[in-house]
C-alpha atoms as a PDB file:
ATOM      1  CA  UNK A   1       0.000   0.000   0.000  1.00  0.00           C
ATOM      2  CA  UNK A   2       2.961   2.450   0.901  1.00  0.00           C
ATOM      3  CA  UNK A   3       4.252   1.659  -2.759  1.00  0.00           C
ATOM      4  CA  UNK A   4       1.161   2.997  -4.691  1.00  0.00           C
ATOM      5  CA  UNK A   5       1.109   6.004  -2.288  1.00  0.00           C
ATOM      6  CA  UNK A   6       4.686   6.892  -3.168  1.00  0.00           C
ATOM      7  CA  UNK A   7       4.219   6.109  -7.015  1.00  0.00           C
ATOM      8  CA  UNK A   8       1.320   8.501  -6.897  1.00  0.00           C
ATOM      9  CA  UNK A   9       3.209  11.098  -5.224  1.00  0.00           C
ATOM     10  CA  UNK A  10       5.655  11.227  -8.025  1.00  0.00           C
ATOM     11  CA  UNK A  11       3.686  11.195 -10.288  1.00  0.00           C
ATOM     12  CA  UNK A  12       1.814  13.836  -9.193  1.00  0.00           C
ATOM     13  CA  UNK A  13       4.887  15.487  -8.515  1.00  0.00           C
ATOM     14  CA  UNK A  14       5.738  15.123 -12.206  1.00  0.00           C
ATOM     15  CA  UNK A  15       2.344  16.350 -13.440  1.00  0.00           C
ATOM     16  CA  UNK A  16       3.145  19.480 -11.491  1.00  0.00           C
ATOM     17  CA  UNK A  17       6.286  20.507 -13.084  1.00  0.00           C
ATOM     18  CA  UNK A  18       5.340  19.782 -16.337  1.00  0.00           C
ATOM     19  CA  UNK A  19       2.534  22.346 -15.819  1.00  0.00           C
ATOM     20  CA  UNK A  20       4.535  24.653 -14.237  1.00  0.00           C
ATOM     21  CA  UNK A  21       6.728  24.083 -16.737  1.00  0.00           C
ATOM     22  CA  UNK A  22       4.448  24.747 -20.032  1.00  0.00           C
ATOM     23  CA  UNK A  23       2.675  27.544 -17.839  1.00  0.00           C
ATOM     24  CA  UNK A  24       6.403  29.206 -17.838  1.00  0.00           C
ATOM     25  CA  UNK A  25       7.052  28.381 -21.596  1.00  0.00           C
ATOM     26  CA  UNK A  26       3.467  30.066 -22.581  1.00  0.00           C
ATOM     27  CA  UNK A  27       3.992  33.425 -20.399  1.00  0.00           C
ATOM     28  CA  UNK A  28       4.979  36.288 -22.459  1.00  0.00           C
ATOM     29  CA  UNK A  29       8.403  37.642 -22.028  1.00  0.00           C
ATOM     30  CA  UNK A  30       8.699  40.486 -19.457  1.00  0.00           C
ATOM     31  CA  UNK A  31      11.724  42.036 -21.251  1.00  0.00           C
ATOM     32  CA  UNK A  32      11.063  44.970 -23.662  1.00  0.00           C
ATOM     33  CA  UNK A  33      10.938  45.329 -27.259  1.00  0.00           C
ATOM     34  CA  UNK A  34      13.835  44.934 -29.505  1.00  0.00           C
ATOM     35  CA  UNK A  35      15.119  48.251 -31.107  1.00  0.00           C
ATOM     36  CA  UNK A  36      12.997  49.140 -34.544  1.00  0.00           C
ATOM     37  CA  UNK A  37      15.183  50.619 -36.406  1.00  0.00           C
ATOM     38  CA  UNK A  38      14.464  52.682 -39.567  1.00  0.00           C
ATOM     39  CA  UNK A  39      15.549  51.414 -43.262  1.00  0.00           C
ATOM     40  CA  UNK A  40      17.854  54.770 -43.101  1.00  0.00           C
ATOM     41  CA  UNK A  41      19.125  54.333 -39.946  1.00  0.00           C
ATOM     42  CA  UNK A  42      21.379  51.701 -40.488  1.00  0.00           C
ATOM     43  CA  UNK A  43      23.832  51.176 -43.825  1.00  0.00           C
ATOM     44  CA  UNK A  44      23.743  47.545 -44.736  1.00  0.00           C
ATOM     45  CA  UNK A  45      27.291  46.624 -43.408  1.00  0.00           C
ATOM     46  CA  UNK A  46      26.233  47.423 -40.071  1.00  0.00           C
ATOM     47  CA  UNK A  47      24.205  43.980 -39.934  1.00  0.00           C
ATOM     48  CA  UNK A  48      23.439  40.536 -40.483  1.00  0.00           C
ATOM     49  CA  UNK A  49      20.043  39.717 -41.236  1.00  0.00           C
ATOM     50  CA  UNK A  50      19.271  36.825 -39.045  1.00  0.00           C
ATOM     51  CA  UNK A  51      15.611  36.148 -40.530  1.00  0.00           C
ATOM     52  CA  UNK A  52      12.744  38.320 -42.794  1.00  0.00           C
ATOM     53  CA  UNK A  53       9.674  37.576 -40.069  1.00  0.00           C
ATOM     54  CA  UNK A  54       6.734  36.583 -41.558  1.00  0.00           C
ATOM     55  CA  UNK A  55       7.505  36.539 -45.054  1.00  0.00           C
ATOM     56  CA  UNK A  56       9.274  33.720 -46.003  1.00  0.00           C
ATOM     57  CA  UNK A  57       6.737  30.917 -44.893  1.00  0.00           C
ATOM     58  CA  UNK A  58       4.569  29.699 -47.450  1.00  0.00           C
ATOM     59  CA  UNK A  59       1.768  29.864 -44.458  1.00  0.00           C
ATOM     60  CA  UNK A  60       1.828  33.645 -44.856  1.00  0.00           C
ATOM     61  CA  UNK A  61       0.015  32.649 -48.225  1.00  0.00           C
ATOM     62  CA  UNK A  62      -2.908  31.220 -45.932  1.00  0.00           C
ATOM     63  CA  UNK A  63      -2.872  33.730 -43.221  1.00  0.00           C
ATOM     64  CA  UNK A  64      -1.049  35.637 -40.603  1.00  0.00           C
ATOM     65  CA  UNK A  65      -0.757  36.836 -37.083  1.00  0.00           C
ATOM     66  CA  UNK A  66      -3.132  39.380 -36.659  1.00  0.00           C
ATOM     67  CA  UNK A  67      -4.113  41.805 -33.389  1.00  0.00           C
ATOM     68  CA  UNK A  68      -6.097  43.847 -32.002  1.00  0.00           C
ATOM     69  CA  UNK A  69      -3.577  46.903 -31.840  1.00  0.00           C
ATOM     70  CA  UNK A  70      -0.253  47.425 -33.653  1.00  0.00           C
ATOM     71  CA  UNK A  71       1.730  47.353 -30.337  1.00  0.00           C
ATOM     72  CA  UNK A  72       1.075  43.372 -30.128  1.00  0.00           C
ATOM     73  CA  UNK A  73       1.008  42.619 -33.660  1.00  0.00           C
ATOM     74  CA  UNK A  74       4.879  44.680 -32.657  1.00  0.00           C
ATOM     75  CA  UNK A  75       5.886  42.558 -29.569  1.00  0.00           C
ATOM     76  CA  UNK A  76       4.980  39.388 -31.374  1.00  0.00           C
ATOM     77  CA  UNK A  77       7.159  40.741 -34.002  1.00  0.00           C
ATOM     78  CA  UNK A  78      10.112  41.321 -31.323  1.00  0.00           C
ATOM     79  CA  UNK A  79       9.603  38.001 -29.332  1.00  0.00           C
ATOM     80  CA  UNK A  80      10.034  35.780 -32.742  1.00  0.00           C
ATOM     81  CA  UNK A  81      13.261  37.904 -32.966  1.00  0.00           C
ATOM     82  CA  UNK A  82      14.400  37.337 -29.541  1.00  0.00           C
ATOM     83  CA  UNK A  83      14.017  33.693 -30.292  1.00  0.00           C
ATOM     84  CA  UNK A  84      16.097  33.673 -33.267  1.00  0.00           C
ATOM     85  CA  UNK A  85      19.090  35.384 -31.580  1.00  0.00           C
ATOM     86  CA  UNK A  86      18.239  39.076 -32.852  1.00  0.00           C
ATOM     87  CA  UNK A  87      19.335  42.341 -31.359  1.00  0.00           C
ATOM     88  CA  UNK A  88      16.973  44.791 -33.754  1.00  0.00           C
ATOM     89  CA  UNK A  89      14.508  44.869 -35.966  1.00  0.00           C
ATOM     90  CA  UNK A  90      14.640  47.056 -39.348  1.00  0.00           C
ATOM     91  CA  UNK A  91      12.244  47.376 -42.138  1.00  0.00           C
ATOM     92  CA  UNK A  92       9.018  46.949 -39.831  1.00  0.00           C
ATOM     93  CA  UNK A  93       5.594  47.655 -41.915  1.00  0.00           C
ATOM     94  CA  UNK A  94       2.756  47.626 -39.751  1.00  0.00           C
ATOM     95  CA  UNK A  95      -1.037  47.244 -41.936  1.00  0.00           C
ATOM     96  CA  UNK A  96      -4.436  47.739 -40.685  1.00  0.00           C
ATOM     97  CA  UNK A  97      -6.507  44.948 -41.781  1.00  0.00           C
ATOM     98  CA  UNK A  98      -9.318  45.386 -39.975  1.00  0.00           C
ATOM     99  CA  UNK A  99     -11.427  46.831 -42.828  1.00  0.00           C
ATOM    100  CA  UNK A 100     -11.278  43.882 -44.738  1.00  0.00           C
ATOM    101  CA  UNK A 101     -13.567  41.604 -45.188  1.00  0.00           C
ATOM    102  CA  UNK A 102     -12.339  39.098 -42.699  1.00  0.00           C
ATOM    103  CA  UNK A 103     -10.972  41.815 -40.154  1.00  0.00           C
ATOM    104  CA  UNK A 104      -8.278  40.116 -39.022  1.00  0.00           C
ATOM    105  CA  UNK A 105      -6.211  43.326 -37.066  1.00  0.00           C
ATOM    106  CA  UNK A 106      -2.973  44.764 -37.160  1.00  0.00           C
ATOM    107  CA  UNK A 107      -0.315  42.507 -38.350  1.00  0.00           C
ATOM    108  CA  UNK A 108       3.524  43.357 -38.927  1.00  0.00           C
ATOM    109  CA  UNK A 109       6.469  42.081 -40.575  1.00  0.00           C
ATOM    110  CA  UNK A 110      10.384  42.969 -40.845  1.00  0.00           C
ATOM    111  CA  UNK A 111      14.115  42.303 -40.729  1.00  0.00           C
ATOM    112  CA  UNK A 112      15.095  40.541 -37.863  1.00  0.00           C
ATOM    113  CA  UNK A 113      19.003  41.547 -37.305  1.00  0.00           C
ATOM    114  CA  UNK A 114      22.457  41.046 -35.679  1.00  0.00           C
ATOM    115  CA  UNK A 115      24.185  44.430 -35.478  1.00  0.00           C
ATOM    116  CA  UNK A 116      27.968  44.010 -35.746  1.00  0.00           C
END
């Protein structure tokens, strides 16, 4: 009888850190936005383009990441760019979709870049 209690506490035990776990991966990250820069700001020798965000999936053919104001449809844009290593973004274009017939939101895409 002691042996199923003390499976059951590990498991348990288990279930709880992998929630506390996923609940940790799905938080949004508390640190602010990357840099925007402007196309004129920065020559082309002063970076490495790590990745252009949400352009170069063929699933941007089917839809996109849309929100509700541009300042998410931003941060989304900077977290995918934290992820990939980036310390700016350049070349941001933010469109208002919500007139359209679907009225998806704001939705932005850009340069994710290493400055040197």
């Amino acid at each position: 009888m002691t042996m199923r209690r003390a499976i059951r506490t590990v498991l348990f035990a288990l279930l709880g850190a992998l929630a506390l776990a996923n609940a940790a991966a799905q938080e949004p990250s508390q640190q602010a936005p990357l840099r925007i820069y402007d196309a004129t700001e920065l020559t082309p020798e002063r970076y490495t383009v790590v990745k252009r965000l949400w352009v170069e999936s063929w699933r941007t053919a089917f839809g996109v990441s849309a929100h509700r104001e541009s300042s998410a449809a931003i941060a989304e844009l900077s977290a995918e760019a934290v992820k990939l290593g980036a310390d700016a973004l350049t070349d941001v274009v933010c469109l208002d979709d919500r007139r359209a017939w679907f009225g998806a939101g704001y939705f932005c895409y850009g340069l994710a870049v290493k400055l040197r």
